[in-house]
Every structure is written in C-alpha cells, then in structure tokens.
N, C-alpha and C. Protein backbone atom coordinates (compact mmCIF):
# COMPACT_ATOMS: atom_id res chain seq x y z
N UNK A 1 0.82 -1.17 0.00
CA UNK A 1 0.00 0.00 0.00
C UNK A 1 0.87 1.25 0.00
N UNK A 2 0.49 2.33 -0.50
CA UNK A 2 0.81 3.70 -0.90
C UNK A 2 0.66 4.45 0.62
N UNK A 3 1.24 4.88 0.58
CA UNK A 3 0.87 6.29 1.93
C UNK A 3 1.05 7.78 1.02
N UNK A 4 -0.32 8.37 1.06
CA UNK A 4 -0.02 9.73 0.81
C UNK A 4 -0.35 10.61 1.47
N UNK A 5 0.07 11.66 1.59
CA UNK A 5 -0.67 12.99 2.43
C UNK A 5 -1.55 13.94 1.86
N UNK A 6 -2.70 14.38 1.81
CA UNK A 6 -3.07 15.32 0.80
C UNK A 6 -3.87 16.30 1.78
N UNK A 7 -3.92 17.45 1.20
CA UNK A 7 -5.17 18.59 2.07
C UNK A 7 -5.88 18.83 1.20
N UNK A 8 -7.49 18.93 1.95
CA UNK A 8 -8.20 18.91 1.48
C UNK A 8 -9.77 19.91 2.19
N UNK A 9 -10.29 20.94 1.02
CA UNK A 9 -10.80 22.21 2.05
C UNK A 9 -11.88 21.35 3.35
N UNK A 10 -12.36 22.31 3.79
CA UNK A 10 -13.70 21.66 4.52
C UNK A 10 -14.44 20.78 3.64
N UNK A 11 -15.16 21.56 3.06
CA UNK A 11 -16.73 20.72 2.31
C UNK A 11 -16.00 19.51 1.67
N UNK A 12 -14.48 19.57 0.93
CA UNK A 12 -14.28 17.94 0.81
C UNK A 12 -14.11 16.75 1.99
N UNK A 13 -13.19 17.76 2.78
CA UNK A 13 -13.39 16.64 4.16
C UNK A 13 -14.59 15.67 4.25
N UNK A 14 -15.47 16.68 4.69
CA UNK A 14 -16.91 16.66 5.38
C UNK A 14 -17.54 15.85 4.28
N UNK A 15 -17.15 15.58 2.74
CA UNK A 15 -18.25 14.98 1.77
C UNK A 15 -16.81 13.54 1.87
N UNK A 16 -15.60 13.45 2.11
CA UNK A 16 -14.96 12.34 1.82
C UNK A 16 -15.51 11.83 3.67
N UNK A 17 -15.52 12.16 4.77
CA UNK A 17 -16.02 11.73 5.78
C UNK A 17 -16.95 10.72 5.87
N UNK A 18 -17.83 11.69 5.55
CA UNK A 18 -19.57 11.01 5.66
C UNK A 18 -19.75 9.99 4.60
N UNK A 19 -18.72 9.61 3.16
CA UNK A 19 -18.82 8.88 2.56
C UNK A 19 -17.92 7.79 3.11
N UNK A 20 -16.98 8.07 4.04
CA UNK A 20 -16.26 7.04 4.42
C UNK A 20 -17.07 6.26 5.52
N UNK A 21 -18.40 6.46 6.09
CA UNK A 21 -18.92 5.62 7.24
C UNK A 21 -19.35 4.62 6.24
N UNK A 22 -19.43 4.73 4.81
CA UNK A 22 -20.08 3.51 4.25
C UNK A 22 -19.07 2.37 3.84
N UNK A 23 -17.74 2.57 3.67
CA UNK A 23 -16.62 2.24 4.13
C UNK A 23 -15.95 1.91 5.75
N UNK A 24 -16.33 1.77 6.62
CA UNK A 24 -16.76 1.22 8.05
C UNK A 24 -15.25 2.37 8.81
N UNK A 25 -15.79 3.75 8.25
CA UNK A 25 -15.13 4.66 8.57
C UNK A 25 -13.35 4.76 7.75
N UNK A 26 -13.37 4.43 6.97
CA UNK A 26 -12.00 4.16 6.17
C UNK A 26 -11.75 4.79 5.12
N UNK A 27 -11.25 6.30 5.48
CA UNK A 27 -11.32 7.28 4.57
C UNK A 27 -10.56 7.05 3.27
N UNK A 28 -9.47 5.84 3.35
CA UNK A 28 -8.29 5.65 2.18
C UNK A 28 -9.25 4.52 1.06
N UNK A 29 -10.12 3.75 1.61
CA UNK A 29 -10.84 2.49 1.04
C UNK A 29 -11.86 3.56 0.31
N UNK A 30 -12.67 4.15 1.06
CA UNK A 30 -13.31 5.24 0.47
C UNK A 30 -13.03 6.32 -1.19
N UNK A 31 -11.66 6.62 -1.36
CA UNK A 31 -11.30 7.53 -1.77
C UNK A 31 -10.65 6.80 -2.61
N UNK A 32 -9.80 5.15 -2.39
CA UNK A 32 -9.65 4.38 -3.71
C UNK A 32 -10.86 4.14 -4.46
N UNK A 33 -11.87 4.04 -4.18
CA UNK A 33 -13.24 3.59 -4.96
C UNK A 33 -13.78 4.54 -5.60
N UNK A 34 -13.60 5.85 -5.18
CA UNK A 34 -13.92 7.18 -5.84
C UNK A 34 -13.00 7.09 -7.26
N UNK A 35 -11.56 7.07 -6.96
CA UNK A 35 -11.20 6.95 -7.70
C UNK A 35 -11.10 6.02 -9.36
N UNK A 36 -11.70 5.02 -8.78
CA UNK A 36 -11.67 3.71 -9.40
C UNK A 36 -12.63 4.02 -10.69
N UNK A 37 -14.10 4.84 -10.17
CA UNK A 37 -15.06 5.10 -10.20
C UNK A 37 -14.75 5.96 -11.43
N UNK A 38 -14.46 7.22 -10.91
CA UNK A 38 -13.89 8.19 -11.96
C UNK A 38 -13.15 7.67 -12.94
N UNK A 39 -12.16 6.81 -13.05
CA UNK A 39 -11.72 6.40 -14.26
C UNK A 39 -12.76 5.56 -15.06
N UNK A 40 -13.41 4.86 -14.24
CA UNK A 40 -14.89 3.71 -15.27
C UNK A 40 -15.72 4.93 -15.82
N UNK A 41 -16.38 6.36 -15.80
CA UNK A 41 -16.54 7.14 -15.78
C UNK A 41 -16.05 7.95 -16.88
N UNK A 42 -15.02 8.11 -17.06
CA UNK A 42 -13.93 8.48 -17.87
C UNK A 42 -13.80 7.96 -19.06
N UNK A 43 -13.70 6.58 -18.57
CA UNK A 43 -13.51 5.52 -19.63
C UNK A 43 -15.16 5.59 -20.66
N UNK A 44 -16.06 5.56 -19.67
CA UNK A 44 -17.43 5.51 -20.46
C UNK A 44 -17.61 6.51 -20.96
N UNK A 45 -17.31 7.66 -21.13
CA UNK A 45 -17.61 9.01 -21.56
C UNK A 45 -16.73 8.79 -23.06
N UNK A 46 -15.45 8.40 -22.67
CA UNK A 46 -14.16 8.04 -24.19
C UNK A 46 -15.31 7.48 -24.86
N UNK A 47 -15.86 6.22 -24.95
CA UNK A 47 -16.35 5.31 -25.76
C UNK A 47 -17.30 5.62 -26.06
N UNK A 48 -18.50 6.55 -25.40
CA UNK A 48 -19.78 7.37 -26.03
C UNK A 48 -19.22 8.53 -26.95
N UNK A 49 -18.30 8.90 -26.46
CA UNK A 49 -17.93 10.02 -27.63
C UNK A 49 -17.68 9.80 -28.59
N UNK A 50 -16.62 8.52 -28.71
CA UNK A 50 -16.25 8.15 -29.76
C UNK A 50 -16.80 7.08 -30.94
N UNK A 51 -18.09 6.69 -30.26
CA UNK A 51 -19.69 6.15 -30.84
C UNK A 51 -20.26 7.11 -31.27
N UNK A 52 -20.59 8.07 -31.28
CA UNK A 52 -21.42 9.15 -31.62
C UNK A 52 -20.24 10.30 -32.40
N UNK A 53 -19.37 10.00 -32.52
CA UNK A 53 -17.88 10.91 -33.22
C UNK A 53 -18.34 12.02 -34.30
N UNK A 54 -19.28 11.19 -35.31
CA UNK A 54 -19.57 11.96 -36.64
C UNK A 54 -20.83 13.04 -36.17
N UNK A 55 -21.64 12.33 -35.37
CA UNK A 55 -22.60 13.08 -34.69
C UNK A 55 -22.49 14.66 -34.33
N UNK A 56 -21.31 14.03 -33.42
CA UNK A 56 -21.09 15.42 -32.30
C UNK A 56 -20.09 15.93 -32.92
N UNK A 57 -19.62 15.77 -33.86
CA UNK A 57 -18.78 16.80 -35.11
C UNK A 57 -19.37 17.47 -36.01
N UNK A 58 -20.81 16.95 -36.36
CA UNK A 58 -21.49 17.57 -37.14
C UNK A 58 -22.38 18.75 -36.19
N UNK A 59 -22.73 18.20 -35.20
CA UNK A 59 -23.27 19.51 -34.20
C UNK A 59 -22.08 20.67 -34.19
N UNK A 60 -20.80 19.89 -33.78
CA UNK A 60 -19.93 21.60 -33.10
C UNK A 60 -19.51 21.85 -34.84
N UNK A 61 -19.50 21.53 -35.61
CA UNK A 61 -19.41 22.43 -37.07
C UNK A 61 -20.82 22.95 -37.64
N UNK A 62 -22.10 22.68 -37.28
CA UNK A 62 -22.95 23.94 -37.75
C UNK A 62 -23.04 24.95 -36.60
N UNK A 63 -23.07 24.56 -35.08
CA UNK A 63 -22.88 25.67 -34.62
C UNK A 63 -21.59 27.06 -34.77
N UNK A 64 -20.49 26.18 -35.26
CA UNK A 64 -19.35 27.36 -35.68
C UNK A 64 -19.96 27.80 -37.12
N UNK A 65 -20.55 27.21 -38.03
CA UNK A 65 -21.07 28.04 -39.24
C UNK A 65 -21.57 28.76 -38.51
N UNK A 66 -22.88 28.47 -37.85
CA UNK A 66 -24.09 29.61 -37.91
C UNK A 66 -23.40 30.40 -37.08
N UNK A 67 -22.52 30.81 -36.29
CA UNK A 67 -21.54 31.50 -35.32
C UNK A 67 -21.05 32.39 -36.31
N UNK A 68 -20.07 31.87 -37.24
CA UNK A 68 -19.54 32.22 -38.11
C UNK A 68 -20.23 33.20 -39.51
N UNK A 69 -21.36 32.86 -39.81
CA UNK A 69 -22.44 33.12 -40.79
C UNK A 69 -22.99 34.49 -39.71
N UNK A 70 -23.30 34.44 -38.80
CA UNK A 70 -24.02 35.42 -38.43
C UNK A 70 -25.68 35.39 -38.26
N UNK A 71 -25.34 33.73 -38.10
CA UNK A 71 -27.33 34.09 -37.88
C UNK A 71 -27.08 33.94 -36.51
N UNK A 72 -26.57 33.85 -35.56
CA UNK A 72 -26.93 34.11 -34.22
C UNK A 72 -27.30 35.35 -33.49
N UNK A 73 -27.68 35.98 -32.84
CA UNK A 73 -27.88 37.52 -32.42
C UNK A 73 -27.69 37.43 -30.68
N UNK A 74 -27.33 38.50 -30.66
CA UNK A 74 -27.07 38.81 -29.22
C UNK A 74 -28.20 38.56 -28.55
N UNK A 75 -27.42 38.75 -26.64
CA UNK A 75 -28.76 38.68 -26.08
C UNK A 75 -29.77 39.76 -25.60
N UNK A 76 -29.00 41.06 -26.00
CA UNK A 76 -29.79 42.27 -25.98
C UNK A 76 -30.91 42.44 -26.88
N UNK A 77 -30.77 41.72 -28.33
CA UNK A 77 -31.93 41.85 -29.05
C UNK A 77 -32.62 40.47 -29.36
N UNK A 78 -32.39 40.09 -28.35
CA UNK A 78 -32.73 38.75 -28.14
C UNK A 78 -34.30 39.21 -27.13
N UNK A 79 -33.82 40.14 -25.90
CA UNK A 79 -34.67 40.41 -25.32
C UNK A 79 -35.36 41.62 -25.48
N UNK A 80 -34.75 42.56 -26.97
CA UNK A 80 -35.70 43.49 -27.32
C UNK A 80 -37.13 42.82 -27.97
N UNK A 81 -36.98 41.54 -28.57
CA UNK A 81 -37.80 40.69 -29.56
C UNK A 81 -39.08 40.50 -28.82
N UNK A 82 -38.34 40.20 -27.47
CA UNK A 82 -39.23 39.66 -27.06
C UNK A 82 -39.65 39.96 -25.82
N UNK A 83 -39.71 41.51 -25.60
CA UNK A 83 -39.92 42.39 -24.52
C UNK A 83 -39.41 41.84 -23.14
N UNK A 84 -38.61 41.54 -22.92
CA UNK A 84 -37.90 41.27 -21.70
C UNK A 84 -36.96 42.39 -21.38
C-alpha cells in the first residue's frame, strides 16, 4: 500500500467523511473507490464520444457556421424581440 498525504478544504473533508462511514469509517478504502469510479466514468464518456464521433462533429461544425455566418444575435436583441 501507498501512503499519501493530501489537504483537502472543509466541504471535501466533510463529503470524503460522511462517505467514508459507508466504508466502516475508512477514509483511504473510500477515496480508492472514488477513484476507481472516476476512471470507469472516464472511460465511459471516451467510448460514447467516440460512438457518436460523426454526430457530435457535425453539431460543433454547424454551430461554428451559424456562429460564423451570423445568424446568431445577441442577447440584448434577443430580449428586445421579445420584450424582456
């Protein structure tokens, strides 16, 4: 096993704490599983992105046209339009 030291503000304490009683108070068992977690996480996000690749390339290239083109409008006359 690893020994590390880390600081960490209040509200993480207090959220790695109270998650460690489900861990039978074992803040290091706790915080490997977080971790573990985040990479499966990680990993699943890689493989949806890269399933849907042509998809979500074709979304962020018409939004840079229409960006680019100029049909977008601010949000000042966004809310002159429409009396806000």
């Amino acid at each position: 096993m690893i020994r590390r030291e880390i600081d960490l503000d209040e509200e993480s304490d207090q959220i790695l704490s109270g998650l460690a009683q489900d861990y039978q108070g074992d803040a290091g068992k706790a915080a490997a599983d977080l971790l573990h977690v985040h990479k499966s996480v990680e990993g699943f996000a890689d493989e949806c992105e890269e399933a849907h690749k042509d998809s979500l390339l074709a979304q962020r290239d018409r939004s840079e046209r229409g960006f680019l083109e100029g049909r977008f409008v601010n949000w000042e006359e966004v809310k002159g339009r429409n009396g806000l």
